[in-house]
Each structure stands twice: as structure tokens, then as C-alpha cells.
Protein backbone atom coordinates (compact mmCIF):
# COMPACT_ATOMS: atom_id res chain seq x y z
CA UNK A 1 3.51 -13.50 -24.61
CA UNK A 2 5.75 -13.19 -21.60
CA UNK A 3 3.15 -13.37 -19.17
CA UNK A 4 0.88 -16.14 -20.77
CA UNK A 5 2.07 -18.53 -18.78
CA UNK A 6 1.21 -17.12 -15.09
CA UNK A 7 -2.03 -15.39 -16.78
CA UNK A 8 -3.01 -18.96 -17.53
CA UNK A 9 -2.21 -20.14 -14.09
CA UNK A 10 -4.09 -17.70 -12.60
CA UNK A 11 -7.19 -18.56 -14.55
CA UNK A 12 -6.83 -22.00 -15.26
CA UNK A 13 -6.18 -22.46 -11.27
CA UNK A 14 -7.33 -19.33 -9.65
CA UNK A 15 -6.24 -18.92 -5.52
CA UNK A 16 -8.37 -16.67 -3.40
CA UNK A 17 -6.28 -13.56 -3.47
CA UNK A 18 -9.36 -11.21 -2.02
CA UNK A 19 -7.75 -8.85 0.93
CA UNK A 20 -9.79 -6.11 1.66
CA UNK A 21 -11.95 -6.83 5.24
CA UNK A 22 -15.19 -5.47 3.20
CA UNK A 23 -15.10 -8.05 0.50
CA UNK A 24 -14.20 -11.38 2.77
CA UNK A 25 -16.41 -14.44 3.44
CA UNK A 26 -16.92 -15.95 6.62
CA UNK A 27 -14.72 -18.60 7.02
CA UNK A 28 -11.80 -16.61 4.73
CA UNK A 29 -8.69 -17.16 5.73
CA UNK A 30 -7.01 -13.59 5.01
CA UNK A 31 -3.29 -14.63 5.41
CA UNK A 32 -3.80 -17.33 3.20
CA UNK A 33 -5.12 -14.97 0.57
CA UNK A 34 -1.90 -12.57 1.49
CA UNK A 35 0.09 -15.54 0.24
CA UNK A 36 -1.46 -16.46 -2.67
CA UNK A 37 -1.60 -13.25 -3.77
CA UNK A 38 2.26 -12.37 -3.04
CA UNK A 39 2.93 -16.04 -4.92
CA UNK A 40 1.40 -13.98 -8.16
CA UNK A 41 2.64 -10.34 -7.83
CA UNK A 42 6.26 -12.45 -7.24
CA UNK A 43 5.51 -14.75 -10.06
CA UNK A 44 4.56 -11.72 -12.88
CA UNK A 45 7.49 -9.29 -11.32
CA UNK A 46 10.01 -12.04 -11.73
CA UNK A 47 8.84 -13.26 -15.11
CA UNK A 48 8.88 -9.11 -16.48
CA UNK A 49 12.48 -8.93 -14.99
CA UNK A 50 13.46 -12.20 -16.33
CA UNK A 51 12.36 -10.73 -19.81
CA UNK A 52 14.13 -7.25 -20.32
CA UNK A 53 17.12 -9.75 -21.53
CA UNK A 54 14.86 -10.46 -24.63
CA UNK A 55 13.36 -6.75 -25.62
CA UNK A 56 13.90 -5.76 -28.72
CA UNK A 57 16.90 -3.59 -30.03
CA UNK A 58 14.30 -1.06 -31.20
CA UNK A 59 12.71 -0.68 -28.18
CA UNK A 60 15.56 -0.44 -25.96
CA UNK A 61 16.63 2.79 -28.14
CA UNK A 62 13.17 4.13 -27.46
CA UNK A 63 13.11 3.47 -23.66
CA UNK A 64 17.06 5.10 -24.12
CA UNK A 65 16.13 8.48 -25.52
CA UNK A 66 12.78 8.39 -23.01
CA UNK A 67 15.35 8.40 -20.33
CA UNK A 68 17.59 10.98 -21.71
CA UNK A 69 14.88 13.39 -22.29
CA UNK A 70 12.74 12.88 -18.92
CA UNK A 71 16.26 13.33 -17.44
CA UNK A 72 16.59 16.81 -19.61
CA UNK A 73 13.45 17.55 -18.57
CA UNK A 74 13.37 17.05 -14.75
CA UNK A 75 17.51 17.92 -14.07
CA UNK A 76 16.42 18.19 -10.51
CA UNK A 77 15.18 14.83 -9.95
CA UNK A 78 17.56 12.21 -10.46
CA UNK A 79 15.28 9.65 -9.99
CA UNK A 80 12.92 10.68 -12.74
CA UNK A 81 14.56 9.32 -16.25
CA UNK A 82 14.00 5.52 -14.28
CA UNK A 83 10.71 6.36 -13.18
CA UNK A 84 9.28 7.18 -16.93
CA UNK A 85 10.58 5.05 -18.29
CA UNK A 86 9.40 1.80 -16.00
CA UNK A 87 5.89 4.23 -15.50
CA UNK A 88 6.13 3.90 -19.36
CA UNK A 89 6.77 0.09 -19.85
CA UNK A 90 4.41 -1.28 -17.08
CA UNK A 91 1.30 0.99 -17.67
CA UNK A 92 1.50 0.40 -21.30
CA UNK A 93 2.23 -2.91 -21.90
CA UNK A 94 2.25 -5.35 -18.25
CA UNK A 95 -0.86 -3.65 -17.10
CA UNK A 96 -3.01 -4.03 -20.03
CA UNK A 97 -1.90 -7.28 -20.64
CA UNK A 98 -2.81 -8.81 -16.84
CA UNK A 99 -5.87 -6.31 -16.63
CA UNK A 100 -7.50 -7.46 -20.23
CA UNK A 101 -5.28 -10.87 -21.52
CA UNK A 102 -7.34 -11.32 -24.16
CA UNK A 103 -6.97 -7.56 -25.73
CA UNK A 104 -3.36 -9.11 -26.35
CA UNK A 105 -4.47 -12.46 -27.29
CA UNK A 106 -2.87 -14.00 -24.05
CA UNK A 107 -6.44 -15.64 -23.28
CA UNK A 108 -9.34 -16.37 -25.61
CA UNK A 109 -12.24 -14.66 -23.39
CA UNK A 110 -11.96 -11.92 -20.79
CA UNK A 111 -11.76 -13.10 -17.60
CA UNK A 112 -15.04 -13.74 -15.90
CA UNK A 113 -15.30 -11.62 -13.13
CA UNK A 114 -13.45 -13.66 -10.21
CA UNK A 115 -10.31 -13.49 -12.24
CA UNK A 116 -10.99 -9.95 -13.51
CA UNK A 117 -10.81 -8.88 -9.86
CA UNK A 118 -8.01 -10.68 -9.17
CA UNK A 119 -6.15 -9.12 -12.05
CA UNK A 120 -7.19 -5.44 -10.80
């Protein structure tokens, strides 16, 4: 739900995003792309920070003890109880949900395949 708003931006209204010098047209204009497509990875990171204020109380106890025990875990790495747990939240719920929107009922259809890319 929080990112059904810039998932249907994105495919109501797609911008060229494409960046890699093997997939461009003639005639692309590559920084415009670079914009377009920082306008959308700024747009989806601000909305998921924007949101943490609203996750559930059951949740944040989950993401809690994740942290406690990858820090158990991994004593020697003091950076690892933030990295699982954001590895955690991102690949399992913001990843799927921009990759495949309609898995999570964000969109009706999966994207057709311009928009699919542009997800990926």
C-alpha cells in the first residue's frame, strides 16, 4: 500500500529510465534517463522512510529481536544487526512489491514489459 502511489506513477506515466549503453536507441538521451530514473529510486526511498513511522507494533518487535540476534551472532561486525534487518525488510517486502505490484494487489496486471524492466 505504501508504494501504490509511485508504482502507479510509474506505470500510469512511465519516463525512459533505460541506462545501460547496450540497450539505448539512437536519439536517447542518457542523462535524461539518469534523471528520471534518480526522480523514482528518490521517490520509493523517501516514501519507505517516510513509512517506518506507521509499521506495526508487531513488526517492530520482530525486526527488534532480528537485530539482537544477528548482533549475537556476528559480535565482530557492528554493522551487521542494521544490515539484516534492512536486507530483511527491503528484499521481502519493497522488492517484491516494485518487482511484481500486482502479487500485492498494488496494480491489477503485471506490468507489461517496459515497466517490468523499469522496475528490475
Amino acid at each position: 500500500v505504501i508504494l501504490k502511489p509511485i508504482l502507479d506513477e510509474i506505470c500510469e506515466n512511465p519516463k525512459p529510465c533505460e541506462i545501460d549503453p547496450l540497450k539505448l536507441k539512437e536519439g536517447d538521451n542518457v542523462e535524461m534517463h539518469k534523471e528520471n530514473l534518480r526522480y523514482y529510486v528518490d521517490k520509493v526511498f523517501s516514501t519507505i522512510v517516510q513509512s517506518s513511522i506507521s509499521c506495526p507494533t508487531l513488526m517492530c518487535d520482530v525486526l527488534c529481536s532480528l537485530r539482537r540476534l544477528a548482533a549475537e551472532r556476528f559480535p565482530n561486525d557492528p554493522h551487521v544487526q542494521y544490515s539484516a534487518v534492512s536486507s530483511f525488510v527491503f528484499l521481502r517486502f519493497f522488492a517484491v512489491a516494485v518487482v511484481s505490484p500486482h502479487t500485492f494487489h498494488l496494480r491489477l496486471h503485471h506490468p507489461v514489459s517496459f515497466d517490468n524492466v523499469m522496475f528490475i
